[in-house]
N, C-alpha and C. Protein backbone atom coordinates (compact mmCIF):
# COMPACT_ATOMS: atom_id res chain seq x y z
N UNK A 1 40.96 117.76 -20.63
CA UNK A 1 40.97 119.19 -20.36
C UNK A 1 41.54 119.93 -21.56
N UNK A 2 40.96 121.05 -22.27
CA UNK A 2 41.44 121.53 -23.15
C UNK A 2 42.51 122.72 -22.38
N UNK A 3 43.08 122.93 -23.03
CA UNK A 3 44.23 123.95 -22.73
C UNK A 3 44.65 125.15 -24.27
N UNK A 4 44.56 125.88 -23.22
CA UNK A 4 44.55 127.41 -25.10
C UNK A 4 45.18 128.40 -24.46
N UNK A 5 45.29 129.52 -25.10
CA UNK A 5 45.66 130.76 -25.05
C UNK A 5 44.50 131.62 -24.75
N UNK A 6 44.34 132.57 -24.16
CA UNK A 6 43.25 133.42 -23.83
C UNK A 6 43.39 134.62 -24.48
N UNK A 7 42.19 135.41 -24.80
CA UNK A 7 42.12 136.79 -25.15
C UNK A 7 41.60 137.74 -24.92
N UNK A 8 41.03 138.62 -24.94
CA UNK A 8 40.10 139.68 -24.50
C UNK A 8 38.65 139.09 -24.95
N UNK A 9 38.40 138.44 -26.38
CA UNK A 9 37.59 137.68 -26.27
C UNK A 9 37.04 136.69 -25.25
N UNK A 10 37.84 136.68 -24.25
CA UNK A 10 37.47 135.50 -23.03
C UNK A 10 37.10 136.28 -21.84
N UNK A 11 36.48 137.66 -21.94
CA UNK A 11 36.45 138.30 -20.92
C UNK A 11 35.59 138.15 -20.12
N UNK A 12 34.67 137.47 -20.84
CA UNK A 12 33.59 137.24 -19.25
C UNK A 12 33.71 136.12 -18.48
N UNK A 13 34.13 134.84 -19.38
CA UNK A 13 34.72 133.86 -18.76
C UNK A 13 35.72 133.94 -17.83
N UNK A 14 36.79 134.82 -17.69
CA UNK A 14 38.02 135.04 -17.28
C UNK A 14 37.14 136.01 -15.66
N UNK A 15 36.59 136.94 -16.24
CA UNK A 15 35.13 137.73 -14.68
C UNK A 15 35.33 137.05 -14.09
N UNK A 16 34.38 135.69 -14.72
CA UNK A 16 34.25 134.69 -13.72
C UNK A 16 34.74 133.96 -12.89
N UNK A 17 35.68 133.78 -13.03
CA UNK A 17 36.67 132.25 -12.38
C UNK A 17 37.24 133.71 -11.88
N UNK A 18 38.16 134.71 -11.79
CA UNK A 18 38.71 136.10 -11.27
C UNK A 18 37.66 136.09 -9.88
N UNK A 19 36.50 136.67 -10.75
CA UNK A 19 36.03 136.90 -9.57
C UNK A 19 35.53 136.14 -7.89
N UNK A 20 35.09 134.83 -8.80
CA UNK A 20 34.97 134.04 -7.71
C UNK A 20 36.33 133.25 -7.11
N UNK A 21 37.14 132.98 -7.65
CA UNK A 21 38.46 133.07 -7.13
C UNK A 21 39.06 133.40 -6.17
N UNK A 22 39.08 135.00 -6.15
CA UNK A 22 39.44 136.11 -5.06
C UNK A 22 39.07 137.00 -4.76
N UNK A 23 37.58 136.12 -4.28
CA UNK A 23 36.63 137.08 -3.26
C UNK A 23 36.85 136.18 -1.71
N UNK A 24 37.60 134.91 -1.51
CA UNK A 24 37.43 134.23 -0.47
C UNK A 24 38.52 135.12 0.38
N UNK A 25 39.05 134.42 1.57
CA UNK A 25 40.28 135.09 2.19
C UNK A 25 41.36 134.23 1.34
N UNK A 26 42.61 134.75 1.55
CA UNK A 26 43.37 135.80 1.98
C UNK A 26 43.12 137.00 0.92
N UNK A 27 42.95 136.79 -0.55
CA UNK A 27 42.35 138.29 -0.95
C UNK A 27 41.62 138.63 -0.64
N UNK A 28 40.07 138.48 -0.86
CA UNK A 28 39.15 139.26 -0.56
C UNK A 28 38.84 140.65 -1.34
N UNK A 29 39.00 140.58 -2.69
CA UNK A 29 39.09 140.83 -3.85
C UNK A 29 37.49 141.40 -3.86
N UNK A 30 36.78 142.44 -4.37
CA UNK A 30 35.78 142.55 -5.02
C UNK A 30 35.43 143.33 -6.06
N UNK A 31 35.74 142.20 -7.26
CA UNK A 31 35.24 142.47 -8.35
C UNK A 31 34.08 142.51 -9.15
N UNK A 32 33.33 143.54 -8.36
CA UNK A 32 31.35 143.43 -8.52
C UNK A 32 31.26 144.29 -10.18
N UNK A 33 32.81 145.30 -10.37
CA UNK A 33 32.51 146.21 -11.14
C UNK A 33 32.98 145.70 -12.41
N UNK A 34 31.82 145.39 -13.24
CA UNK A 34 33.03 145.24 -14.58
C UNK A 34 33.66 146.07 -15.50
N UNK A 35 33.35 147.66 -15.27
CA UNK A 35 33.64 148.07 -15.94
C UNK A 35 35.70 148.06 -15.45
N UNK A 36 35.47 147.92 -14.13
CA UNK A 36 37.13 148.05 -13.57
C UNK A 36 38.05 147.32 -13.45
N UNK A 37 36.96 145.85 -13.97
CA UNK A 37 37.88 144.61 -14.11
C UNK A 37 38.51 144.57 -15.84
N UNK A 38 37.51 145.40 -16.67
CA UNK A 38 37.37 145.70 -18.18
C UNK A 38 38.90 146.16 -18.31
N UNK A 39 39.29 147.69 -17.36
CA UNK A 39 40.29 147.96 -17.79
C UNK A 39 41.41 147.33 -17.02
N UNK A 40 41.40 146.12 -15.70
CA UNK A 40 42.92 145.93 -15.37
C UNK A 40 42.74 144.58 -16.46
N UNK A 41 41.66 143.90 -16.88
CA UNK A 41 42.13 143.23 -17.78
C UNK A 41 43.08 143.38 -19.02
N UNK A 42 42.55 145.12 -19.65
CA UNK A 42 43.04 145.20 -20.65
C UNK A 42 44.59 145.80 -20.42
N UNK A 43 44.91 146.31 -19.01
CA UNK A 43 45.97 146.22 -18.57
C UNK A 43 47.11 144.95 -19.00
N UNK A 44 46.64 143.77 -18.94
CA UNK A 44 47.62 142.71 -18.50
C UNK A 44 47.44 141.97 -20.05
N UNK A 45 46.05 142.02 -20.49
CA UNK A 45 45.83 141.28 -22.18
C UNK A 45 46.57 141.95 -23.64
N UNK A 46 45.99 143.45 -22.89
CA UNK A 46 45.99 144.56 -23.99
C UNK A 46 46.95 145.00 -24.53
N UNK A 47 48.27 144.41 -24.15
CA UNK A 47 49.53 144.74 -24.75
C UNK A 47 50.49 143.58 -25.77
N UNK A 48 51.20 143.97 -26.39
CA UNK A 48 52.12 143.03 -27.59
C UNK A 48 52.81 142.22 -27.00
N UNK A 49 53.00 141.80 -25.31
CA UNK A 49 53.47 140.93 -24.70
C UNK A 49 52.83 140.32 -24.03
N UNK A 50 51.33 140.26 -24.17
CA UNK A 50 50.79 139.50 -23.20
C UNK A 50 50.65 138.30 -23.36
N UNK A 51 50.38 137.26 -22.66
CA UNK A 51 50.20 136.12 -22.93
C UNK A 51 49.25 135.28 -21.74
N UNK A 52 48.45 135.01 -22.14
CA UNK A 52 47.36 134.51 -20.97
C UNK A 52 46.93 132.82 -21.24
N UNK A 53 46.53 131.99 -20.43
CA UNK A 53 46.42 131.31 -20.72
C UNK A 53 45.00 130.44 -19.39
N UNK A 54 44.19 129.45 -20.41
CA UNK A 54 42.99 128.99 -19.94
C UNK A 54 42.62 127.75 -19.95
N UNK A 55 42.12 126.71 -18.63
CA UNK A 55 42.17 125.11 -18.85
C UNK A 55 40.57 125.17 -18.33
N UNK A 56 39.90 124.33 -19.37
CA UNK A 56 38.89 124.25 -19.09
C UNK A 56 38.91 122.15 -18.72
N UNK A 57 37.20 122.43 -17.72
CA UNK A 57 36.93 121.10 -17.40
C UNK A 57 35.68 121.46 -18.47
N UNK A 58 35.64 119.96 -19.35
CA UNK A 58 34.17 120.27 -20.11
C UNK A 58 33.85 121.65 -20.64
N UNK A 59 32.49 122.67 -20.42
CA UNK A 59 32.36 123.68 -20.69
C UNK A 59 32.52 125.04 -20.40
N UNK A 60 33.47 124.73 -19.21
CA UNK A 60 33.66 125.68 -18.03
C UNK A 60 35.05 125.85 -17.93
N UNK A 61 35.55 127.40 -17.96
CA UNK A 61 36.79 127.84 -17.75
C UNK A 61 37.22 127.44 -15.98
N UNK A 62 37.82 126.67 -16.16
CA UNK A 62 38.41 126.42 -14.61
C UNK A 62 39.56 126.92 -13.73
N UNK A 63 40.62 127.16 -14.85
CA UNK A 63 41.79 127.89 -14.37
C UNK A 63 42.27 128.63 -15.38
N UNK A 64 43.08 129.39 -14.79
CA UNK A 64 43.63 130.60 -15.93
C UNK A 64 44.79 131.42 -15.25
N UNK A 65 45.57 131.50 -16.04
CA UNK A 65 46.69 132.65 -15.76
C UNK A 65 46.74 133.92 -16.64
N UNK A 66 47.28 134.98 -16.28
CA UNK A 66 47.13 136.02 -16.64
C UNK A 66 48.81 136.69 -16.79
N UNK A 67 49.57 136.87 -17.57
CA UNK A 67 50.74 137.43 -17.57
C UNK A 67 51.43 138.08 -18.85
N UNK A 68 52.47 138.33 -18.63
CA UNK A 68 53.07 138.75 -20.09
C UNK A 68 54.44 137.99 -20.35
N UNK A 69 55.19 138.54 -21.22
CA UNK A 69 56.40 138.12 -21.32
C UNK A 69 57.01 139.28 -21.27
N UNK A 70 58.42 138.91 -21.06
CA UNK A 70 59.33 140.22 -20.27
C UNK A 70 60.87 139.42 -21.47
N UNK A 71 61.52 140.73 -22.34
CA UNK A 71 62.72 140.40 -23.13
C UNK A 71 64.01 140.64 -22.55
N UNK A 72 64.63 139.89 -21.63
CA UNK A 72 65.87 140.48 -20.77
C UNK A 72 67.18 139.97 -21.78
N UNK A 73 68.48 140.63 -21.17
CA UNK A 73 69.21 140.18 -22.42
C UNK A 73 69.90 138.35 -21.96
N UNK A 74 69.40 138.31 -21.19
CA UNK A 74 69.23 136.20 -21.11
C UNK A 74 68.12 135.42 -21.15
N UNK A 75 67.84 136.07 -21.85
CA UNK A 75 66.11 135.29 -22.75
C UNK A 75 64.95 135.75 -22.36
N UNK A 76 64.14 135.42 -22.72
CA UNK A 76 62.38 135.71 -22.23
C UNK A 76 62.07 134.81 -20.97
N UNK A 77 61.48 135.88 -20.03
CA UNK A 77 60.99 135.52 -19.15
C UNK A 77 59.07 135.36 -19.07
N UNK A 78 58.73 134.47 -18.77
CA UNK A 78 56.78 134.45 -18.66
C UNK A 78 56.74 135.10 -17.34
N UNK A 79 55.91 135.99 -16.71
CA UNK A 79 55.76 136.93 -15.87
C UNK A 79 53.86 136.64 -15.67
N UNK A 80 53.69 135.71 -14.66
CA UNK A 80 52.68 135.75 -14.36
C UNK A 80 52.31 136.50 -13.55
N UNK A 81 50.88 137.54 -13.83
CA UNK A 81 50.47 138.56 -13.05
C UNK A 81 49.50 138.00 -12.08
N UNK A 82 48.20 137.01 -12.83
CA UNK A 82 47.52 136.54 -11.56
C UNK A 82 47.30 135.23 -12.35
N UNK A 83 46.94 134.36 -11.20
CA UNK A 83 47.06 132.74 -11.15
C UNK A 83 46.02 132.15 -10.33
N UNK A 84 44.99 131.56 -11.18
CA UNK A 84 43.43 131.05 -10.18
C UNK A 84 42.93 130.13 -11.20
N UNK A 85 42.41 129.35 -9.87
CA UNK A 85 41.31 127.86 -10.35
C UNK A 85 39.88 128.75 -9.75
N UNK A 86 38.78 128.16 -10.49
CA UNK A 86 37.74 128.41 -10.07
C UNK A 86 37.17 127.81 -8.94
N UNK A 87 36.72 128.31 -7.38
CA UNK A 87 36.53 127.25 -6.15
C UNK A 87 35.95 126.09 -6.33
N UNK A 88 35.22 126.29 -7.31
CA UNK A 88 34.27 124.69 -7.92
C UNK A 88 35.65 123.57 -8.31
N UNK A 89 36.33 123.82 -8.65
CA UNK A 89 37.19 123.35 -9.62
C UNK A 89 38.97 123.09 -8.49
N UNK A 90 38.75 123.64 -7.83
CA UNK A 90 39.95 123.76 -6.39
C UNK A 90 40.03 122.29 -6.01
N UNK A 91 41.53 122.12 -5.56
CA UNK A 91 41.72 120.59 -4.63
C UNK A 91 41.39 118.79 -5.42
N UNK A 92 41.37 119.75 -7.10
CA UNK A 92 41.11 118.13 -7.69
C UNK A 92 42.98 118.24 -8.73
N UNK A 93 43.72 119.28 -8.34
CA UNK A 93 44.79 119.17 -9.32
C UNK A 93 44.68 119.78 -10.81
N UNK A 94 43.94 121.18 -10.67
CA UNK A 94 43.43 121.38 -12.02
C UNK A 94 44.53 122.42 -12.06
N UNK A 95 44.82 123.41 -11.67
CA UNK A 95 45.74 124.28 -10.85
C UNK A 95 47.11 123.68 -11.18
N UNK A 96 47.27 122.69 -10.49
CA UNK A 96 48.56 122.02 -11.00
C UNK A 96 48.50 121.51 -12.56
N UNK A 97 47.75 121.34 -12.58
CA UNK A 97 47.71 120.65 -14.60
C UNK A 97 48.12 121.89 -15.32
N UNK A 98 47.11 123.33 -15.00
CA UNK A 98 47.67 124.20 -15.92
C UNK A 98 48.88 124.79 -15.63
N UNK A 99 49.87 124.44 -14.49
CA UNK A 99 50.99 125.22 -14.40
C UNK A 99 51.70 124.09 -15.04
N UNK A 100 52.01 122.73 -15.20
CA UNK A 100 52.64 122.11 -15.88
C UNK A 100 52.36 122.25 -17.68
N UNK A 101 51.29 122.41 -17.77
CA UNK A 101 51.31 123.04 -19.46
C UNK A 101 51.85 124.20 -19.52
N UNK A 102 51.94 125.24 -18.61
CA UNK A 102 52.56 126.38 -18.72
C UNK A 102 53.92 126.13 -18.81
N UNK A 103 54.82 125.37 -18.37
CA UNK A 103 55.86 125.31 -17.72
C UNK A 103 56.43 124.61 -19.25
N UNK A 104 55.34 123.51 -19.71
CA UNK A 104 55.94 122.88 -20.60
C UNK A 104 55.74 123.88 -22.17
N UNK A 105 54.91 124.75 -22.07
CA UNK A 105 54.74 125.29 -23.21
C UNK A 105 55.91 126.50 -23.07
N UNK A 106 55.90 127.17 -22.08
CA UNK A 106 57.29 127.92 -22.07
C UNK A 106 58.64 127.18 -22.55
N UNK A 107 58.47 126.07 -22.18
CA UNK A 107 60.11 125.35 -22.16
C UNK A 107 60.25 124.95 -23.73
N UNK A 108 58.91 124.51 -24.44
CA UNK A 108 59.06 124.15 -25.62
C UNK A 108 59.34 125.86 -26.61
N UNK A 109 59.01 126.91 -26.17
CA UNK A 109 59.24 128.39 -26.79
C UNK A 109 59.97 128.92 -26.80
N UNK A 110 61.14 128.12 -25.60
CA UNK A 110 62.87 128.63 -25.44
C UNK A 110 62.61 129.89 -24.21
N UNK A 111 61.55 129.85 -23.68
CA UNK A 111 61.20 130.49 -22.74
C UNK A 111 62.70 130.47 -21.73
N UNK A 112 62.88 131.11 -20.69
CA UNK A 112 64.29 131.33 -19.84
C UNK A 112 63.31 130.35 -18.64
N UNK A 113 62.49 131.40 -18.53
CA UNK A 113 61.78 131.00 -16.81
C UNK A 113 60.73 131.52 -16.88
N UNK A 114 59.61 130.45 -16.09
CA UNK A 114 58.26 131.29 -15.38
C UNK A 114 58.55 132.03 -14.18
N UNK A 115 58.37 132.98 -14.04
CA UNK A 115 58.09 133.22 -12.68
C UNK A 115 56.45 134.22 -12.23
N UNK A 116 56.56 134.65 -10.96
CA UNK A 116 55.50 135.04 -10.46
C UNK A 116 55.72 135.63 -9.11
N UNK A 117 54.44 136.57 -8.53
CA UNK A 117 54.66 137.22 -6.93
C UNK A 117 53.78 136.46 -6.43
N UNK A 118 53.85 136.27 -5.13
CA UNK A 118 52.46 135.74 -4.20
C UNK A 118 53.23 136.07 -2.95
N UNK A 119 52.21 135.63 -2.07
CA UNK A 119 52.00 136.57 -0.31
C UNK A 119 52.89 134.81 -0.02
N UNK A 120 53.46 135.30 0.72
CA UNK A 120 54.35 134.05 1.42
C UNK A 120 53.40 133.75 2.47
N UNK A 121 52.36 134.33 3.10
CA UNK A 121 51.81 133.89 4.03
C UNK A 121 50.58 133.38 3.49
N UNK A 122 50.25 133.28 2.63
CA UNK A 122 49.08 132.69 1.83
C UNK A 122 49.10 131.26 1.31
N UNK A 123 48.06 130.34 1.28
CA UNK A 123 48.02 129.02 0.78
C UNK A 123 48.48 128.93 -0.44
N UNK A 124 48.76 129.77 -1.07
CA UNK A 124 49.44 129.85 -2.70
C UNK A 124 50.59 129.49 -2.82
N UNK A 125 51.62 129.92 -1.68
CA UNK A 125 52.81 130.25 -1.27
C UNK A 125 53.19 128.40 -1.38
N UNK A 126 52.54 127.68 -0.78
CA UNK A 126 52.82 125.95 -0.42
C UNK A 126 52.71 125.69 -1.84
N UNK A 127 51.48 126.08 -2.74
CA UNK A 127 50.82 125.38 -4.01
C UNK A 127 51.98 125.31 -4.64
N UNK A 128 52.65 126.90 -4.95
CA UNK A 128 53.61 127.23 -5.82
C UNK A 128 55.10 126.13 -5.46
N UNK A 129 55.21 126.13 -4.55
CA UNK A 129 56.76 125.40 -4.12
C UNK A 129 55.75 124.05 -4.26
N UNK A 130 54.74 123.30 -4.26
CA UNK A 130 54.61 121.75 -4.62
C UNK A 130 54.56 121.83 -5.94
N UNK A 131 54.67 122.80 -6.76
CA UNK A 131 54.45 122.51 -8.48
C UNK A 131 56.02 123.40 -9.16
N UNK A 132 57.21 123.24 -8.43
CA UNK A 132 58.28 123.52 -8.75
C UNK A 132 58.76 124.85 -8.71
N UNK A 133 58.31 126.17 -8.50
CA UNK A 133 58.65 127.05 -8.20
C UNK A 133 59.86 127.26 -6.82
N UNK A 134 60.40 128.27 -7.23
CA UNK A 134 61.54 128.37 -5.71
C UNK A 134 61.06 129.91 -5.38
N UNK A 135 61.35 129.97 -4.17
CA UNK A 135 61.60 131.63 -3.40
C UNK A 135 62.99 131.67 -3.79
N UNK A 136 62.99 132.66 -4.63
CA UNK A 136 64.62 133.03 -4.43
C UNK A 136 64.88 134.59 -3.84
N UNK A 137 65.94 133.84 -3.56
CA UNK A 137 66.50 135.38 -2.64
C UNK A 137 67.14 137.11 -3.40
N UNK A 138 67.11 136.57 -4.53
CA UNK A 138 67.78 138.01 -5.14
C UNK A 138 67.12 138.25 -6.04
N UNK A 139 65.68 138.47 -5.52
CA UNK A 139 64.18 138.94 -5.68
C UNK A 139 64.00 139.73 -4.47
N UNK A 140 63.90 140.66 -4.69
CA UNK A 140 62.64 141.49 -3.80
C UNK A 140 60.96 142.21 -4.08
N UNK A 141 60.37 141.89 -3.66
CA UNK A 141 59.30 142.72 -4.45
C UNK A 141 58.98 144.06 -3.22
N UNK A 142 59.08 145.33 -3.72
CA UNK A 142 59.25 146.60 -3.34
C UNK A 142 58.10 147.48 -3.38
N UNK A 143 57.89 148.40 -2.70
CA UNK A 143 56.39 149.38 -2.93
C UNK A 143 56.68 150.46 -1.92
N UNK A 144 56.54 151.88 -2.28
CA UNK A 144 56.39 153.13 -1.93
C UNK A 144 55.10 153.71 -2.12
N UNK A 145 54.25 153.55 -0.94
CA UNK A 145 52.85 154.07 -0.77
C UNK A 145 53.16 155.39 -1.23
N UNK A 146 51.83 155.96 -1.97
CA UNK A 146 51.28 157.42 -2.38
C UNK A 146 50.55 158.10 -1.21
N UNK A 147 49.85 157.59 -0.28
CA UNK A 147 49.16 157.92 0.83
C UNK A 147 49.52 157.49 2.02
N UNK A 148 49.05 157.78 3.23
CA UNK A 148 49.32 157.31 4.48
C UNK A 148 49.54 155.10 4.46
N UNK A 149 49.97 154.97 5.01
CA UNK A 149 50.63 153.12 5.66
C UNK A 149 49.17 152.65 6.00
N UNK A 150 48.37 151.95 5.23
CA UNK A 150 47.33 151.39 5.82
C UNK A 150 47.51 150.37 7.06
């Protein structure tokens, strides 16, 4: 499996595995538009901290993370924004391969910590705690709707 860094150059590859990714449940994601995936990509790529990263099987992007790095004054943190195997590519451990290169390429960069958000009620929630992640408690993740409480 090759393992690299990703770029905006990888944008249609990255569509892909995104989109088919999290269109199943619990997201249910639809990313038909590219012009709207164009800009949250360049959201998360497009800046001097981003850092993305891509494991291919053979010729095919299979998994990929999407995040930045964050400078706190007790080191750099990796801040993964989104985290997907392609469904073709699901349930063989590919997922887990690229979070252990992540984990190990942070640790070799003097990285502090990976971390990341996910739905505690989601199958992600198990993935993440079998590949070393913790819930910790003095985390909250917070949100003040602009419109009515869907």
């Amino acid at each position: 499996m090759l393992f690299r860094v990703l770029t905006m150059a990888d944008e249609g590859e990255i569509f892909a595995v995104v989109r088919a990714a999290f269109a199943a449940p619990p997201w249910n994601e639809d990313w038909k538009d590219a012009a709207s995936f164009h800009l949250y990509l360049k959201d998360i790529l497009g800046n001097a901290n981003s850092l993305a990263f891509g494991l291919w099987e053979g010729e095919r992007l299979a998994a990929l993370a999407l995040g930045r790095l964050k400078h706190w004054p007790h080191g750099v943190e990796y801040d993964i924004d989104d985290f997907c195997t392609h469904p073709a590519h699901q349930g063989r451990g590919v997922g887990s391969a690229l979070l252990q290169r992540i984990y190990a390429y942070a640790c070799a960069q003097g990285f502090r910590e990976v971390a990341l958000l996910t739905r505690r009620n989601a199958p992600a929630y198990g993935f993440y705690l079998k590949n070393g992640f913790e819930d910790v408690s003095w985390r909250a993740w917070m949100a003040r709707p602009c419109g009515p409480k869907a």
